[in-house]
Protein backbone atom coordinates (compact mmCIF):
# COMPACT_ATOMS: atom_id res chain seq x y z
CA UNK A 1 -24.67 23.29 -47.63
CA UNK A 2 -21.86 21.05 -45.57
CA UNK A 3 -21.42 17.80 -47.65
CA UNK A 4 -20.71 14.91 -45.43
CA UNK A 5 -18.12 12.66 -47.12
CA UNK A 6 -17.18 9.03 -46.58
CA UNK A 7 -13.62 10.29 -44.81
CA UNK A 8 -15.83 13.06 -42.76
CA UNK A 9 -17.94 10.46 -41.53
CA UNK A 10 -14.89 8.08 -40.71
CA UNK A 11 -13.25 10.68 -38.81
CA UNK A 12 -16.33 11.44 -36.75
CA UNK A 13 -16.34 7.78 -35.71
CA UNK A 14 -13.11 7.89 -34.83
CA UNK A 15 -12.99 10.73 -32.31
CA UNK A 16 -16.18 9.18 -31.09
CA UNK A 17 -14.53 5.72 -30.48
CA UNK A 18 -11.18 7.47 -28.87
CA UNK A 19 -13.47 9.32 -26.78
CA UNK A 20 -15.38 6.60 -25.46
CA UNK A 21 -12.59 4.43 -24.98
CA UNK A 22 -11.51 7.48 -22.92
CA UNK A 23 -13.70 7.46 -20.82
CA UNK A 24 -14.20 3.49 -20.33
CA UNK A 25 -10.52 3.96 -19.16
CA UNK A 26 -10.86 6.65 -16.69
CA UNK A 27 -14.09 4.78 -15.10
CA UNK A 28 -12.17 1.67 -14.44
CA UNK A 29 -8.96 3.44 -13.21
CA UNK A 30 -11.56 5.29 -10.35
CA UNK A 31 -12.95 1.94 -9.99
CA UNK A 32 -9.60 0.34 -9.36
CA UNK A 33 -8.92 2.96 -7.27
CA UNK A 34 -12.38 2.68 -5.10
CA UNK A 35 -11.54 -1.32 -4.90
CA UNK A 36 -7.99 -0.58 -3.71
CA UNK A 37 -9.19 1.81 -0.88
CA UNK A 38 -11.44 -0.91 0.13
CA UNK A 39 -9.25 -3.41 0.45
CA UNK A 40 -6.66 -1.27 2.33
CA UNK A 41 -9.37 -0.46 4.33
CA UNK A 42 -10.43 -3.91 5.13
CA UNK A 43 -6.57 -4.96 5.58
CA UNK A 44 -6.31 -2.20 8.54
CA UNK A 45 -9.70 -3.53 10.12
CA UNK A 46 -8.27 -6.99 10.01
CA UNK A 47 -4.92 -5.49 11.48
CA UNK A 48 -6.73 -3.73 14.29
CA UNK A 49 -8.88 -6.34 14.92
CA UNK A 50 -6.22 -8.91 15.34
CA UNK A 51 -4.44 -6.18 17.81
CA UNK A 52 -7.14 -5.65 19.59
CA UNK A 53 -7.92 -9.59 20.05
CA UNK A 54 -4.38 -10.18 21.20
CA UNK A 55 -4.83 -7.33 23.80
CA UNK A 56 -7.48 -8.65 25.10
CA UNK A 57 -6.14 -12.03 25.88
CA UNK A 58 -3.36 -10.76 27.71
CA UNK A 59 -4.15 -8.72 30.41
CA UNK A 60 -2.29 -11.00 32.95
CA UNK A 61 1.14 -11.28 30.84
CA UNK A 62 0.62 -7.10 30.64
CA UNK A 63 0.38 -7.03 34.56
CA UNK A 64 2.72 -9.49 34.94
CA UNK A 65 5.20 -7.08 32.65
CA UNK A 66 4.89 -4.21 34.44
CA UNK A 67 4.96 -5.25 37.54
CA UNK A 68 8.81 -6.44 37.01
CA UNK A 69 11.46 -4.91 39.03
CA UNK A 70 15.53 -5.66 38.78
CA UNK A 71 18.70 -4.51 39.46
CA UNK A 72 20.57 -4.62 36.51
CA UNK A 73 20.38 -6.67 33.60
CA UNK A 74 22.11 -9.60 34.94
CA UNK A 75 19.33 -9.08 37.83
CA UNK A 76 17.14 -9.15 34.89
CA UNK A 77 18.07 -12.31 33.20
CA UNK A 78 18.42 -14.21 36.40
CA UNK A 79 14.98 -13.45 37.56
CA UNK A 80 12.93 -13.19 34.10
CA UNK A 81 15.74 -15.30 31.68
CA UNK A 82 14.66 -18.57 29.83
CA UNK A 83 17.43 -20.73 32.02
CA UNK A 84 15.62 -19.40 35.20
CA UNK A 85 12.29 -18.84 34.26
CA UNK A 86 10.85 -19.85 30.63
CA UNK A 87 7.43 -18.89 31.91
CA UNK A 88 7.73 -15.39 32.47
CA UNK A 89 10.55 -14.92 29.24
CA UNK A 90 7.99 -16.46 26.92
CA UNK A 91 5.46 -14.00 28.32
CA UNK A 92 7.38 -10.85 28.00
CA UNK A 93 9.00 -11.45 24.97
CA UNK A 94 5.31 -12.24 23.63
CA UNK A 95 4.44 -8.82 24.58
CA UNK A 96 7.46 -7.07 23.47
CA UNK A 97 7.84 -9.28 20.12
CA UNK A 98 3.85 -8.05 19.09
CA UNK A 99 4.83 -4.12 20.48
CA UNK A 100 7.85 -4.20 17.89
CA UNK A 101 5.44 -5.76 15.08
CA UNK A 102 3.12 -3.24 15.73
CA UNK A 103 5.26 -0.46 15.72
CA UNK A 104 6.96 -2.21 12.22
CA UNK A 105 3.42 -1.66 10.71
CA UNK A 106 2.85 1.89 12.21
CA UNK A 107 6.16 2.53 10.64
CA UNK A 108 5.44 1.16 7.41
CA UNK A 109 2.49 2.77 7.28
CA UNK A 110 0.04 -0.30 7.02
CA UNK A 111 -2.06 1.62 9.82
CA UNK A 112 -1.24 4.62 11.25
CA UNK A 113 -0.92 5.47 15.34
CA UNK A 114 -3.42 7.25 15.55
CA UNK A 115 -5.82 4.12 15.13
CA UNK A 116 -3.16 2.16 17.41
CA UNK A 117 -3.67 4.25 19.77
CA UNK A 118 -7.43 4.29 19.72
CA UNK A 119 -7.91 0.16 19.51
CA UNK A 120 -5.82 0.11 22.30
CA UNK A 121 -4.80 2.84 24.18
CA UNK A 122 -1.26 4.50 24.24
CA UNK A 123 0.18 2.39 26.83
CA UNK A 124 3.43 1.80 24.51
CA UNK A 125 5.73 4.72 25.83
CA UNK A 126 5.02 3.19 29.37
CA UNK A 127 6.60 -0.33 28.11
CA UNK A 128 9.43 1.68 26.33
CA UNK A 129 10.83 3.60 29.32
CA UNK A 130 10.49 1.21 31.94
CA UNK A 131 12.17 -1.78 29.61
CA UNK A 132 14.80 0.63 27.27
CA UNK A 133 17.79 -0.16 29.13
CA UNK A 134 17.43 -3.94 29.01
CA UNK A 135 16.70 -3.47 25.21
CA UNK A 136 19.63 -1.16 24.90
CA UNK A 137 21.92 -3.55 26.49
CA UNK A 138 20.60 -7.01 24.16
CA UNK A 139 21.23 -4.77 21.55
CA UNK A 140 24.69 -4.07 22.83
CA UNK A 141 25.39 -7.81 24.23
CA UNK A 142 23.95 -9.62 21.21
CA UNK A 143 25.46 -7.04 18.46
CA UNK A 144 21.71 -6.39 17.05
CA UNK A 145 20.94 -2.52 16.89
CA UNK A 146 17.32 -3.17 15.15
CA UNK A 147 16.54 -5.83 18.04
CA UNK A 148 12.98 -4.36 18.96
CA UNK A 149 13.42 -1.69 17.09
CA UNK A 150 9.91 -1.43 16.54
CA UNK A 151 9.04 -1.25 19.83
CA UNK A 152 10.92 2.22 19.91
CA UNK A 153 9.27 3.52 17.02
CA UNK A 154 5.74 2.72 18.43
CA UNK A 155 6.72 4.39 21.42
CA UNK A 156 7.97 7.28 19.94
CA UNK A 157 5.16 7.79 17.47
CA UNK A 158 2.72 7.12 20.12
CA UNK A 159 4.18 10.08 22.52
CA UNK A 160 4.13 12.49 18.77
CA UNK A 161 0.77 11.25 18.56
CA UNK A 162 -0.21 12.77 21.91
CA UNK A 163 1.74 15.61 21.60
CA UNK A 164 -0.28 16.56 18.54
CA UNK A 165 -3.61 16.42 20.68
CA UNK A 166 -2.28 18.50 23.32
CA UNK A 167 -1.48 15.70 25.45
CA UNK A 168 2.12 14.83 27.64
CA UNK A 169 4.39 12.32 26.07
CA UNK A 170 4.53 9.15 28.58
């Protein structure tokens, strides 16, 4: 017959207690990881959202933007400049300033392109190509090589993005 002594019966509790305390542990770490993937979750719906909103509420400056035409950049500045016309610079650079924060967070990887792309289309590349060469030459002028830097990442994910789904890059 097994006798059961005091230290037995200690040890018994003891590996009980470790086990259960185990296990508590491991629950709350999956539960801290289930609240976590919420709130990233809810931080990339707020994100999108607030993309999609701005979008939305500027169909005209977007028009407006591509429908630009110049020479050169000195073309440029003279006809879409602050000095000649604050109007239309505070419109594009609204519309390039949110492209480069959006492409910031696509880099960072706050949300990826693929949901970019499908809150708003993958108009990006379109901006890129027709406004690189003004961009290249602030960059140049200004000594800033990051100046909308994320504006060229967007675009460049964007046109990866398509490739992947058997799409042209834009």
């Amino acid at each position: 017959m097994v006798e059961f002594t005091y230290q037995m019966m200690l040890d018994t509790i003891q590996t009980l207690s470790l086990v259960i305390g185990i296990s508590y542990y491991i629950m709350v770490l999956r539960n801290q990881q289930k609240s976590q993937r919420h709130a990233e979750g809810m931080r990339k719906i707020q994100l999108l959202d607030g993309i999609r909103e701005f979008t939305s509420n500027t169909n005209n400056e977007w028009n407006q933007m591509m429908n630009m035409e110049w020479k050169d950049y000195e073309d440029f500045e003279n006809k879409y400049g602050w000095e000649n016309n604050p109007d239309s610079y505070n419109s594009w650079t609204t519309m390039w300033r949110n492209l480069n924060y959006y492409g910031l967070l696509v880099e960072d990887g706050l949300i990826d392109v693929g949901s970019y792309n499908r809150t708003i289309s993958d108009q990006s590349p379109l901006v890129w190509n027709k406004f690189k060469d003004i961009i290249y030459e602030m960059r140049r002028r200004y000594d800033n090589p990051e100046q909308y830097i994320g504006m060229e990442i967007l675009a460049k994910e964007t046109n990866k993005y398509r490739v992947s789904r058997g799409l042209k890059p834009r």
